[in-house]
C-alpha atoms as a PDB file:
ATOM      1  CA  UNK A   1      79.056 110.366 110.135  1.00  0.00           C
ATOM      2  CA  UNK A   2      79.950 113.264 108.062  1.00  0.00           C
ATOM      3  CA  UNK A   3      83.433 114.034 107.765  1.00  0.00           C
ATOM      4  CA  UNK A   4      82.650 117.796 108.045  1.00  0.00           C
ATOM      5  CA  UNK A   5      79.534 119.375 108.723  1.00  0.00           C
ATOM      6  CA  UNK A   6      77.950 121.991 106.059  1.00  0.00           C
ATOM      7  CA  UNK A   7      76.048 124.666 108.165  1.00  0.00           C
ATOM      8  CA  UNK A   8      75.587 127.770 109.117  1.00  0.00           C
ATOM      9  CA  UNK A   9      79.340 128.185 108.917  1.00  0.00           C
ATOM     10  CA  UNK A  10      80.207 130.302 106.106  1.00  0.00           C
ATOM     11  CA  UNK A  11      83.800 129.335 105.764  1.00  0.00           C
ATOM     12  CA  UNK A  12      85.032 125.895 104.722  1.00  0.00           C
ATOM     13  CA  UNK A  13      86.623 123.736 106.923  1.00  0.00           C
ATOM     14  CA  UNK A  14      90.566 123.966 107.505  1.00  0.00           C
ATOM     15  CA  UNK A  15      93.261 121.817 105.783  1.00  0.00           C
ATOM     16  CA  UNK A  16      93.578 120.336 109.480  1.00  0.00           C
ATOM     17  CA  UNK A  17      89.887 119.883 110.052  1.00  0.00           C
ATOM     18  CA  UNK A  18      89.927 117.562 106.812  1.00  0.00           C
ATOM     19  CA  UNK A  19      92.727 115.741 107.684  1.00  0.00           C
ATOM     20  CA  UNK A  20      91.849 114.897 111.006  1.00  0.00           C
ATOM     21  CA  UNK A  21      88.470 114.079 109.653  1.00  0.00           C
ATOM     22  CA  UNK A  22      89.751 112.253 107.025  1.00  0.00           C
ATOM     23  CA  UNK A  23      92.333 109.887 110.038  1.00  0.00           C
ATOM     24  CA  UNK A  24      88.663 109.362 111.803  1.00  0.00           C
ATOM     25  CA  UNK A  25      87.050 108.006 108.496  1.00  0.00           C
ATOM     26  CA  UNK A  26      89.873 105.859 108.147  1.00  0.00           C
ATOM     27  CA  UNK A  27      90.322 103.970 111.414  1.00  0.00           C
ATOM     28  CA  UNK A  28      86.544 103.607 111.242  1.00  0.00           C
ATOM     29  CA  UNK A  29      87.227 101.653 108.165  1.00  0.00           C
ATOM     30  CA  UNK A  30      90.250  99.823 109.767  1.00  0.00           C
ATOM     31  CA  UNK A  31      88.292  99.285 112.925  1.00  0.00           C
ATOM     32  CA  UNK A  32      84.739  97.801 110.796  1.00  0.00           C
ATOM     33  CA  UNK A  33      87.438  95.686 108.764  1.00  0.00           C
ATOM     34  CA  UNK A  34      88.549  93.800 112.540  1.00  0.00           C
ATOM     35  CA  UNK A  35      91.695  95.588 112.755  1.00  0.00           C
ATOM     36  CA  UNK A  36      93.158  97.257 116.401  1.00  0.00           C
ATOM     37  CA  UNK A  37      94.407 100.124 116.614  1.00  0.00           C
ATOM     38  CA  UNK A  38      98.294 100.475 117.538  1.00  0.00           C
ATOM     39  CA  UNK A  39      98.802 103.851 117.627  1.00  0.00           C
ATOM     40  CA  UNK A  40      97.603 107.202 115.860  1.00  0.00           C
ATOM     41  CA  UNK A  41      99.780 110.111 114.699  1.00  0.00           C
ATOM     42  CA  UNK A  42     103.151 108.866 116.065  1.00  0.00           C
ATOM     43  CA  UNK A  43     105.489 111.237 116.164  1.00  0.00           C
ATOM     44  CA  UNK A  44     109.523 111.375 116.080  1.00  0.00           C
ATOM     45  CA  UNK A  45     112.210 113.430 115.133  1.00  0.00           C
ATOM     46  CA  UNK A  46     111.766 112.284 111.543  1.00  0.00           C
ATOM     47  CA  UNK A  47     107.834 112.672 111.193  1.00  0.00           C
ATOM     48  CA  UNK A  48     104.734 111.525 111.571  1.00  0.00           C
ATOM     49  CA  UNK A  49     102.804 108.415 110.936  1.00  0.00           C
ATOM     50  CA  UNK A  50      99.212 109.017 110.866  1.00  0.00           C
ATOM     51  CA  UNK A  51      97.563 105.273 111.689  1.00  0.00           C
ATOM     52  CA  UNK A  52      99.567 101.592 112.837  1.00  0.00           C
ATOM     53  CA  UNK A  53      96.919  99.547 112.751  1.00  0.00           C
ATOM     54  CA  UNK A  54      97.548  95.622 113.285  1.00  0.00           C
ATOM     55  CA  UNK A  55      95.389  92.344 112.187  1.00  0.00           C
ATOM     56  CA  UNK A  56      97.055  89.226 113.506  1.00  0.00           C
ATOM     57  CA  UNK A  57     100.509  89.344 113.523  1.00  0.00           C
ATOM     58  CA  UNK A  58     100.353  92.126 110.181  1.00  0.00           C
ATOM     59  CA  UNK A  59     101.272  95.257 111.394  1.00  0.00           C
ATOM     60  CA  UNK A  60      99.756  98.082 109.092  1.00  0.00           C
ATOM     61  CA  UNK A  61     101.194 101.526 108.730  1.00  0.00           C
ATOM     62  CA  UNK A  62      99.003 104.070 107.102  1.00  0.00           C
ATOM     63  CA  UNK A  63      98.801 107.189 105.262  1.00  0.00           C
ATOM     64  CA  UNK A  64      96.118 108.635 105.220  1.00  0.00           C
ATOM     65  CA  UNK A  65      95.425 111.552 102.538  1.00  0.00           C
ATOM     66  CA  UNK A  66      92.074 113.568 102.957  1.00  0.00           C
ATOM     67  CA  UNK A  67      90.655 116.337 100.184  1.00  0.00           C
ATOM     68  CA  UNK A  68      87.353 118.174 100.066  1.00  0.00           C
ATOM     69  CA  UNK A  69      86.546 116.698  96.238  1.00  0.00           C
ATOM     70  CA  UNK A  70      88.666 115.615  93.934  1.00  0.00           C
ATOM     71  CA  UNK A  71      89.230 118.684  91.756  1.00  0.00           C
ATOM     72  CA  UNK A  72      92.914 118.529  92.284  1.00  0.00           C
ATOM     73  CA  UNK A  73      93.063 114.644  91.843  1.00  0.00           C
ATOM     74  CA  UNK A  74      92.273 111.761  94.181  1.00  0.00           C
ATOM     75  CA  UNK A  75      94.167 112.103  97.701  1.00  0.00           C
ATOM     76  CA  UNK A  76      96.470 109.168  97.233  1.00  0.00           C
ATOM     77  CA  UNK A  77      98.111 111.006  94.284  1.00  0.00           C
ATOM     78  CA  UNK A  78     100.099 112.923  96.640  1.00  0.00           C
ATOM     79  CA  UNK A  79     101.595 109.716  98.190  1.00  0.00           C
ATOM     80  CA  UNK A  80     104.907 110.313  96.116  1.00  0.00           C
ATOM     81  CA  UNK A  81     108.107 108.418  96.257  1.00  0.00           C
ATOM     82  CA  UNK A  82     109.329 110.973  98.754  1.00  0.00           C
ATOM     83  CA  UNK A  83     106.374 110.316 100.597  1.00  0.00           C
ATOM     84  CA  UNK A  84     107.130 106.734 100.235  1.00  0.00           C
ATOM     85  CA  UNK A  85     110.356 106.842 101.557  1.00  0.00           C
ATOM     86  CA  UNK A  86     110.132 108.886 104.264  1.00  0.00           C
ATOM     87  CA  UNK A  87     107.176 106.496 105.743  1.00  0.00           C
ATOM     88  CA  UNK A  88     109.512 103.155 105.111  1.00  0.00           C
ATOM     89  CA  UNK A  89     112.101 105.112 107.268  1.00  0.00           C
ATOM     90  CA  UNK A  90     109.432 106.036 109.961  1.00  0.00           C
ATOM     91  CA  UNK A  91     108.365 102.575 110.256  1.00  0.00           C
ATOM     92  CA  UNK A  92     111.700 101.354 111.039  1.00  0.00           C
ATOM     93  CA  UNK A  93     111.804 103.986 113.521  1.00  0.00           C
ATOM     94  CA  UNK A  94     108.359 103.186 115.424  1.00  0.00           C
ATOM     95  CA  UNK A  95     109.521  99.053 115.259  1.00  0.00           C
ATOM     96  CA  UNK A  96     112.998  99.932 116.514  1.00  0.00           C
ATOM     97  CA  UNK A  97     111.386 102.880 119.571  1.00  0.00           C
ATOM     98  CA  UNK A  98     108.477 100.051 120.348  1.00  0.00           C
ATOM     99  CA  UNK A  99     110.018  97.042 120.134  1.00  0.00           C
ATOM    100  CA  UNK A 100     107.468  95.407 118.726  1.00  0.00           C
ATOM    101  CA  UNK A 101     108.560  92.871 116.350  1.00  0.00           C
ATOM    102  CA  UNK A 102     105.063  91.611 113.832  1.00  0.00           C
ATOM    103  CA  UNK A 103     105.858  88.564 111.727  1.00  0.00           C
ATOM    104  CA  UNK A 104     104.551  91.105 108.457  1.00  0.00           C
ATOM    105  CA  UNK A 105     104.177  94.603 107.616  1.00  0.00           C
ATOM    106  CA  UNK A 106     102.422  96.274 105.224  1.00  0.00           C
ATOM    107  CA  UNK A 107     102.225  99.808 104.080  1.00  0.00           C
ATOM    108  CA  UNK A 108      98.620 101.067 102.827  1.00  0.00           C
ATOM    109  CA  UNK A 109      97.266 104.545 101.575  1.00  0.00           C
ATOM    110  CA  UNK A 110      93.751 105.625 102.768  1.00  0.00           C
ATOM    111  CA  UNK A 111      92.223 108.032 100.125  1.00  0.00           C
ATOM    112  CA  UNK A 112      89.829 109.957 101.537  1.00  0.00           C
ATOM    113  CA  UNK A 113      86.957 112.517  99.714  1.00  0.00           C
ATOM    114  CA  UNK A 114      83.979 114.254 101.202  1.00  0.00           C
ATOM    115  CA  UNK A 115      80.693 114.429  99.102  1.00  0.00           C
ATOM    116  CA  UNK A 116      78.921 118.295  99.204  1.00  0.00           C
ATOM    117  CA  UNK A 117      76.892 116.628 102.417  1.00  0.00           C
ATOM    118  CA  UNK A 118      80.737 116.312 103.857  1.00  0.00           C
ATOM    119  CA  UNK A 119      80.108 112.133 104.201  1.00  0.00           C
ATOM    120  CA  UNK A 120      83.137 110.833 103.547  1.00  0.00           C
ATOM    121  CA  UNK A 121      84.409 108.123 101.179  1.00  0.00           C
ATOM    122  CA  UNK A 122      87.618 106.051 102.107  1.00  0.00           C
ATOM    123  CA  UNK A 123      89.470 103.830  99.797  1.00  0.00           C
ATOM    124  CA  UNK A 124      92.513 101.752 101.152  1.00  0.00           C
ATOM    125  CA  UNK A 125      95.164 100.618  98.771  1.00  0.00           C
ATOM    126  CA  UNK A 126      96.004  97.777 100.621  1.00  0.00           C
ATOM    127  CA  UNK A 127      99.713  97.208  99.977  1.00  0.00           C
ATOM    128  CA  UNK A 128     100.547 100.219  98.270  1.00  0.00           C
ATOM    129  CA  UNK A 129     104.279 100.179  98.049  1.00  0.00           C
END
């Protein structure tokens, strides 16, 4: 499945047409991998996580970073210490608004690229920070 389609269209696809794309190509991999999905793009006062995924009793939250090529760097080189930090806090917030209470969490990065046919190519860091 490409993660954006090269056609007739003569302008490239939007930053939010990648990234969307990119969150697709991801849980795909999550999903192929055995894991089930908790919940996609959950939103608070403090932000967003894009993917809480969960395998056993690991709950996984995700960010997932999506570019058209890597002429600016791979994805997950925008995953900064801010970006970090902010997702720590978020996942307290989603355990403390859900309740939910998994024996292990992990936090993972999902790089995400598109080849010039717009198939894309993800690559979790598993455990990233």
């Amino acid at each position: 499945m490409p993660l954006f389609t090269i056609g007739f269209v003569s302008t490239p696809p939007s930053r939010s047409e990648v990234g969307r794309a990119g969150e697709a190509a991801a849980l795909t991999h999550y999903r192929r991998a055995g894991y089930r999905v908790v919940v996609r793009n959950w939103t608070c006062p403090l932000g967003e996580i894009d993917l809480v995924v969960a395998k056993g009793s690991v709950m996984v939250f995700c960010e997932v970073k999506s570019r058209r090529g890597v002429g600016l760097g791979g994805p997950y080189e925008a995953v900064n210490w801010k970006k970090r930090r902010k997702l720590r806090v978020l996942a307290e917030a989603f355990l403390a608004a859900s309740g939910q209470e998994p024996s292990g969490i992990r936090f993972d990065v999902a790089s995400v690229t598109a080849d010039a046919r717009g198939k894309p190519f993800v690559f979790v860091f598993e455990d990233a920070f």
